[in-house]
C-alpha atoms as a PDB file:
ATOM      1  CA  UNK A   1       0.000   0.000   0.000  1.00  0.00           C
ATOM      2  CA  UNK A   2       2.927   2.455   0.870  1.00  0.00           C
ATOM      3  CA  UNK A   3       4.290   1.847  -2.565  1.00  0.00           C
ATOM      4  CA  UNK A   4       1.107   2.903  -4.359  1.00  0.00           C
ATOM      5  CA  UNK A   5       1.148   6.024  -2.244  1.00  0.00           C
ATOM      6  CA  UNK A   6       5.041   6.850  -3.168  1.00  0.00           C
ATOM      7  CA  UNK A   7       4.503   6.371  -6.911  1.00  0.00           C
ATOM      8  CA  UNK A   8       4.211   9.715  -8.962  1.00  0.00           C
ATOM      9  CA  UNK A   9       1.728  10.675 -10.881  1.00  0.00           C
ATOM     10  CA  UNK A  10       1.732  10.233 -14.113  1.00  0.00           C
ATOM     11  CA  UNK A  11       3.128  13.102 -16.839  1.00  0.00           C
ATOM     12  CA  UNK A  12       0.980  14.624 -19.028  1.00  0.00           C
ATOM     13  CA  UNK A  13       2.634  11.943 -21.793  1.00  0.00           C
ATOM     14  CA  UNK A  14       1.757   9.028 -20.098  1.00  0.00           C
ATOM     15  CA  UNK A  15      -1.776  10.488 -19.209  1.00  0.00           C
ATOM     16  CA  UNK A  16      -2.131  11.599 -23.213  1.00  0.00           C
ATOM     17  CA  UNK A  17      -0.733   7.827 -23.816  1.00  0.00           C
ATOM     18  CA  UNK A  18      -2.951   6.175 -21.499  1.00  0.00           C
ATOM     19  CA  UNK A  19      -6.045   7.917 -22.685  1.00  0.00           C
ATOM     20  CA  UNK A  20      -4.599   6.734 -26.529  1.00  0.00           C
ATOM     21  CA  UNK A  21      -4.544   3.321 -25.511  1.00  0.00           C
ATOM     22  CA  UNK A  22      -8.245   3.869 -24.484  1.00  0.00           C
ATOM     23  CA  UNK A  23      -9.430   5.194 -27.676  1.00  0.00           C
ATOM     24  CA  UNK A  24     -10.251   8.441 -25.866  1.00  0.00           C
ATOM     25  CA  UNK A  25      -8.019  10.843 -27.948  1.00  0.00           C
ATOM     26  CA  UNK A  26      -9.748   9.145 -30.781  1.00  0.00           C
ATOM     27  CA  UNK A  27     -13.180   9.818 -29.996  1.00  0.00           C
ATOM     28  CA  UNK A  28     -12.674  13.098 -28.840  1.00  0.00           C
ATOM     29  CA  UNK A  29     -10.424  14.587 -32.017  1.00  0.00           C
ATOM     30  CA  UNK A  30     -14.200  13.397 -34.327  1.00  0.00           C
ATOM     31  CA  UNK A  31     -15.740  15.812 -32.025  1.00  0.00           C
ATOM     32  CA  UNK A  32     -16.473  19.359 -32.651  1.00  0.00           C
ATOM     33  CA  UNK A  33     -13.881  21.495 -30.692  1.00  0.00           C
ATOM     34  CA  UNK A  34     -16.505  23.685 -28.525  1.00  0.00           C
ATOM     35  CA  UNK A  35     -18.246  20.515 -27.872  1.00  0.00           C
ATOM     36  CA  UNK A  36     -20.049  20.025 -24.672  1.00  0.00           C
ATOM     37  CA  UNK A  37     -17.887  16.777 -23.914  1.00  0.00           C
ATOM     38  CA  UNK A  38     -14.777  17.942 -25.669  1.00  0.00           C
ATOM     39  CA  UNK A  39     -14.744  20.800 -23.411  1.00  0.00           C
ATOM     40  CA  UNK A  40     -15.602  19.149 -20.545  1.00  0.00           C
ATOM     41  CA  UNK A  41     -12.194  16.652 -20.756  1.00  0.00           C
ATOM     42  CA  UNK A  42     -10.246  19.556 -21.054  1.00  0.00           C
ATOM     43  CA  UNK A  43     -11.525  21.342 -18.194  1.00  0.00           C
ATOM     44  CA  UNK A  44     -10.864  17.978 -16.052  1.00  0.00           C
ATOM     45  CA  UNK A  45      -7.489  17.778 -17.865  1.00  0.00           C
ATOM     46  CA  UNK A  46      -6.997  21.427 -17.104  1.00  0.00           C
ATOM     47  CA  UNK A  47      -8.027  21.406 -13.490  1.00  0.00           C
ATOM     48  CA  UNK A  48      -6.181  17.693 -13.190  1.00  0.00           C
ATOM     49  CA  UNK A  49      -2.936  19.163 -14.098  1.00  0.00           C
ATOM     50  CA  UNK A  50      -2.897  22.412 -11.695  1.00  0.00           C
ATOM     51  CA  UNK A  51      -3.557  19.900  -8.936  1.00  0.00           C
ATOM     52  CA  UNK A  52      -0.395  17.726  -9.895  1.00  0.00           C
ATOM     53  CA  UNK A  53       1.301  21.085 -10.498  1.00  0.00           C
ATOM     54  CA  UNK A  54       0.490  21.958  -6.825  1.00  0.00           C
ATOM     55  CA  UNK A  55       1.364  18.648  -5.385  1.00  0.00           C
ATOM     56  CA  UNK A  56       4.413  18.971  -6.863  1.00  0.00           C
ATOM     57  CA  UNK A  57       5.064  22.450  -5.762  1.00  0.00           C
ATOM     58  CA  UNK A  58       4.442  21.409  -1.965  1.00  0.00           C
ATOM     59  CA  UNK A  59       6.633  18.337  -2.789  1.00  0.00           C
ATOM     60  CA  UNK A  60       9.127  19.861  -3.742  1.00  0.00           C
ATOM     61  CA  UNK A  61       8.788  23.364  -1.416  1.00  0.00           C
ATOM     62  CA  UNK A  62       8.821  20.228   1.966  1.00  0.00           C
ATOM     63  CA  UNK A  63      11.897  18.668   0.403  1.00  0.00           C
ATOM     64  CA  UNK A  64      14.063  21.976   0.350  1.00  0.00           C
ATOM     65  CA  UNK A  65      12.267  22.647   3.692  1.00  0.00           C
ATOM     66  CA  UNK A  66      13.576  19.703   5.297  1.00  0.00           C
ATOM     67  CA  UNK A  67      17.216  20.351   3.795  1.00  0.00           C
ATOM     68  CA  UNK A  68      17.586  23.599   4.377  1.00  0.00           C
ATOM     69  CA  UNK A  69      16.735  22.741   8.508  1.00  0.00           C
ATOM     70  CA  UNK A  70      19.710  19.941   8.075  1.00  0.00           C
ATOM     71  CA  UNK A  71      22.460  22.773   6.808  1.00  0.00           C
ATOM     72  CA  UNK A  72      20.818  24.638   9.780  1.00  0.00           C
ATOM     73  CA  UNK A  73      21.285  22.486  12.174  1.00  0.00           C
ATOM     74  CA  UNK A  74      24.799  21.147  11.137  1.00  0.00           C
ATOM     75  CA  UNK A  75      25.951  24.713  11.301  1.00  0.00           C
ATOM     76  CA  UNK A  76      24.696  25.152  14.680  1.00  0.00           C
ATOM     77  CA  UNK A  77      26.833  22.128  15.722  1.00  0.00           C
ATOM     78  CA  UNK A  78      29.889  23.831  13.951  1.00  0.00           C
ATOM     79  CA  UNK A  79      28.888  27.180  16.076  1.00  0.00           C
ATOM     80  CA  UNK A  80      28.809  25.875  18.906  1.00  0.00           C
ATOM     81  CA  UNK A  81      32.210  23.854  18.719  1.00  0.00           C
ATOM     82  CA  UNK A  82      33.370  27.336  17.338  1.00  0.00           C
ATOM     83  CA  UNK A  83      32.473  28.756  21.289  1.00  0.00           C
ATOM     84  CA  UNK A  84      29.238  31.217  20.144  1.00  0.00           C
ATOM     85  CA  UNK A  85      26.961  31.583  22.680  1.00  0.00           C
ATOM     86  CA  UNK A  86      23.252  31.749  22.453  1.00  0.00           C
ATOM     87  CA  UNK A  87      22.434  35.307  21.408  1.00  0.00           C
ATOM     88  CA  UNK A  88      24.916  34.911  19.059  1.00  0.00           C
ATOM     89  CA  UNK A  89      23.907  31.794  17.817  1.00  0.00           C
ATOM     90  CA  UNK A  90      20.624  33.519  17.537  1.00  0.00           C
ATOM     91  CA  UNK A  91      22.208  36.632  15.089  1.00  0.00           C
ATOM     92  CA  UNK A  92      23.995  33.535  13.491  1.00  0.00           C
ATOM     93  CA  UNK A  93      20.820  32.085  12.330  1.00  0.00           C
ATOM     94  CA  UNK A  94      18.687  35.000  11.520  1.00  0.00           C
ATOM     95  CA  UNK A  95      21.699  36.108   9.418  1.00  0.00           C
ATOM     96  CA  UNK A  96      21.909  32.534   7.729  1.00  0.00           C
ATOM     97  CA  UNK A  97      18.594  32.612   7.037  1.00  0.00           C
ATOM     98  CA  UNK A  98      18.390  36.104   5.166  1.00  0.00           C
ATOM     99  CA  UNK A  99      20.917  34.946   3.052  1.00  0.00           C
ATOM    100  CA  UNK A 100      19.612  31.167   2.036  1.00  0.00           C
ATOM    101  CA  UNK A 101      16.357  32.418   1.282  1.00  0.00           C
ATOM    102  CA  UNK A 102      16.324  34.549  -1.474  1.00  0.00           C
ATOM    103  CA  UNK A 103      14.045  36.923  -1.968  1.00  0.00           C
ATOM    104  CA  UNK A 104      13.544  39.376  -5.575  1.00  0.00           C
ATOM    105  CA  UNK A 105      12.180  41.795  -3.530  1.00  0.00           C
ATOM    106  CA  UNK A 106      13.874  41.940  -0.773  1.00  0.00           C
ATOM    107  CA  UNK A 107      17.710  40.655  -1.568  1.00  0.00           C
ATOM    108  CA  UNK A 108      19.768  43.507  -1.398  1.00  0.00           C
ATOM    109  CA  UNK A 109      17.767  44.594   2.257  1.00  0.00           C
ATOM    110  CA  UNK A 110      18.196  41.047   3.277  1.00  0.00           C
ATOM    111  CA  UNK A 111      22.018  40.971   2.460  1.00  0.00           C
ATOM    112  CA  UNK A 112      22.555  44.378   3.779  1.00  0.00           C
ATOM    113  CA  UNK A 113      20.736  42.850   7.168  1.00  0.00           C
ATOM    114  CA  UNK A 114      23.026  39.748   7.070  1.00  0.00           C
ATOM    115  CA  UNK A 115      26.217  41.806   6.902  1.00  0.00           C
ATOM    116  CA  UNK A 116      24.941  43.958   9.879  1.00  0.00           C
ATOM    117  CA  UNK A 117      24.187  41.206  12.098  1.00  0.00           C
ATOM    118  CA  UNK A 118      27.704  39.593  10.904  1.00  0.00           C
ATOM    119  CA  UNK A 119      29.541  42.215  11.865  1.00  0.00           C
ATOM    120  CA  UNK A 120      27.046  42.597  14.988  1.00  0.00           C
ATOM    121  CA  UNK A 121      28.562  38.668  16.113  1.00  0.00           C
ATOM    122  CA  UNK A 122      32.068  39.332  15.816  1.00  0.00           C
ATOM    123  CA  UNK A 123      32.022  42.493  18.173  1.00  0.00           C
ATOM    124  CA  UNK A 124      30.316  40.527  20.607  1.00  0.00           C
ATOM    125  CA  UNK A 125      32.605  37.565  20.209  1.00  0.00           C
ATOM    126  CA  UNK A 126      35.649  39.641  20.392  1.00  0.00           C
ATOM    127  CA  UNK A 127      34.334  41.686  23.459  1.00  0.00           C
ATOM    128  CA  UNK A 128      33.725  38.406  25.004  1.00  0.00           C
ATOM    129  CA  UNK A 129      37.264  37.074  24.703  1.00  0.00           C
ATOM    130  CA  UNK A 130      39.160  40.115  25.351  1.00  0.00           C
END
């Protein structure tokens, strides 16, 4: 049952293929385009398709998700062998974060922010050991 559930969905080929090996694309090219039925399968096609598209799209949006929290936490291993405290381990993060996720709109603000709290760490750090 789990191996039902992991197989993909089919691509639009082997849904147009499938629906060949039917006799479906047959019947429906000797239809009239504007057809009642003809545009009926391609509104079920159409909507069909955005929901793959969107499965796909949270698929894919959980997988990066999930890797982007295992950098995360391997650097916060690395920071704390490195001797950071927490508030700095805090600025770390929040400065990690502007600059894995990238944002059109708000990159250069973003990198700008990351720099700050950078340079925000290291004065702490070095005020610490001094």
């Amino acid at each position: 049952m789990e191996q039902q559930q992991q197989q993909s969905t089919p691509n639009r080929r082997q849904r147009r293929a499938m629906m060949k090996a039917q006799g479906i694309l047959k019947a429906l090219s000797k239809m009239p385009y504007f057809g009642e039925v003809r545009s009926k399968v391609r509104q079920e096609n159409i909507a069909y398709g955005k929901k793959i598209h969107a499965e796909n799209t949270k698929r894919n949006e959980e997988l990066n998700a999930t890797r982007l929290e295992a950098i995360l936490d391997d650097l916060k291993a690395q920071w704390t062998e490195q001797g950071y405290n927490k508030e700095e381990m805090t600025k770390l993060e929040e400065a990690w974060a502007c600059r894995a996720i990238k944002d059109k709109e708000t990159y250069r603000e973003d990198k700008k922010r990351a720099k700050q709290l950078l340079a925000e760490v290291k004065a702490s750090r070095e005020a610490r050991n001094k």
